[in-house]
Protein backbone atom coordinates (compact mmCIF):
# COMPACT_ATOMS: atom_id res chain seq x y z
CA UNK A 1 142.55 76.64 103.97
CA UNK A 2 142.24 78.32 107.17
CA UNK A 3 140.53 81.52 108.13
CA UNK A 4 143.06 83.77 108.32
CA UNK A 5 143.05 87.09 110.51
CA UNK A 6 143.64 89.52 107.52
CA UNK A 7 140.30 87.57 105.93
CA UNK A 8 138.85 88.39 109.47
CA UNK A 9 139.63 92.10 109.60
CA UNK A 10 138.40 92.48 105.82
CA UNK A 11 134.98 90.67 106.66
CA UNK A 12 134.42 93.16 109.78
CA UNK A 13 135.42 96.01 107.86
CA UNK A 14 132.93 95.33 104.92
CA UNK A 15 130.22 94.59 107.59
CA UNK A 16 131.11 98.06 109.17
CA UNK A 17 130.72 99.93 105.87
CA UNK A 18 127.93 98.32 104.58
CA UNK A 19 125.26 96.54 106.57
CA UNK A 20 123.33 97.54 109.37
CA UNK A 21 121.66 95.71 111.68
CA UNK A 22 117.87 95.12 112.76
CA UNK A 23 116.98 93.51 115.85
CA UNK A 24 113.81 92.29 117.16
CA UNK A 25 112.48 89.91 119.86
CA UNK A 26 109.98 87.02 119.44
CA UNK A 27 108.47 84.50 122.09
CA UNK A 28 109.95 81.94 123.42
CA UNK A 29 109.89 78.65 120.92
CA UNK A 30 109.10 80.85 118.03
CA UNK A 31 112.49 81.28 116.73
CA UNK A 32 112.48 77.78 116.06
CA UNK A 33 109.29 77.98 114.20
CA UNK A 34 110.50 80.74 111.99
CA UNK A 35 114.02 78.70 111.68
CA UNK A 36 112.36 75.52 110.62
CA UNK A 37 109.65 77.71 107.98
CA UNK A 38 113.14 79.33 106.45
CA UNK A 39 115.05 75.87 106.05
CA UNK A 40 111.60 74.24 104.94
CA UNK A 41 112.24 77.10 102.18
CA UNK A 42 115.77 76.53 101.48
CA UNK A 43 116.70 79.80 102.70
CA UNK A 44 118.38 81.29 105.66
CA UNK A 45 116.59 83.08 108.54
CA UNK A 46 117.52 86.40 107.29
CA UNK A 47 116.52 86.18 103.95
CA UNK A 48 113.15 84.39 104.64
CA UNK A 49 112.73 87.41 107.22
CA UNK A 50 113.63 89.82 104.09
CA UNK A 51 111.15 88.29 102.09
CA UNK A 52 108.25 88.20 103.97
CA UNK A 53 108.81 91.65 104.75
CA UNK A 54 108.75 92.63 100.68
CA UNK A 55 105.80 90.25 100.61
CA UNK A 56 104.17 91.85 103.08
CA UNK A 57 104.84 95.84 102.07
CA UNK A 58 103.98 94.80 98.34
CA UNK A 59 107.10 96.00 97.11
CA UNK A 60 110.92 95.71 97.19
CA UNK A 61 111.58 97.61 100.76
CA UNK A 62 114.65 95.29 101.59
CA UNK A 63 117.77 93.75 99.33
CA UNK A 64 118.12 90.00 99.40
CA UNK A 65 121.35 88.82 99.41
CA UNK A 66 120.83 85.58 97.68
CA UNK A 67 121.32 85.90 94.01
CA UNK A 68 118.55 82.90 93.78
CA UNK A 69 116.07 86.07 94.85
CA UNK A 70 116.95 88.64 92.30
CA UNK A 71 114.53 87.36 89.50
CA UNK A 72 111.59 88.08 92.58
């Protein structure tokens, strides 16, 4: 089944209402490295991101999205 445009306008309005986003810069070549340490993980960049940042605070400051992460 195709991605329809209502589907389209739905996703954008949920990602209005509810997410925000952070963006940040790294050196050149490090994306990569972070992008193979998340897949070597099984998880996406974002979520790897989210959990090193809970790691690294010591406590839950961000959500993850992956319901694999809610027993963490």
């Amino acid at each position: 089944m195709a991605y329809t445009q209502a589907q389209n306008k739905a996703t954008q309005k949920y990602i209005k209402e509810n997410l925000e986003e952070v963006r940040f810069r790294v050196k050149k070549g490090e994306r990569a490295a972070v992008k193979a340490e998340a897949d070597s993980s099984g998880l996406s960049m974002a979520q790897y991101i989210i959990k090193a940042i809970n790691a690294y605070a010591g406590k839950q400051v961000l959500t993850p999205t992956d319901s694999t992460d809610k027993d963490e």
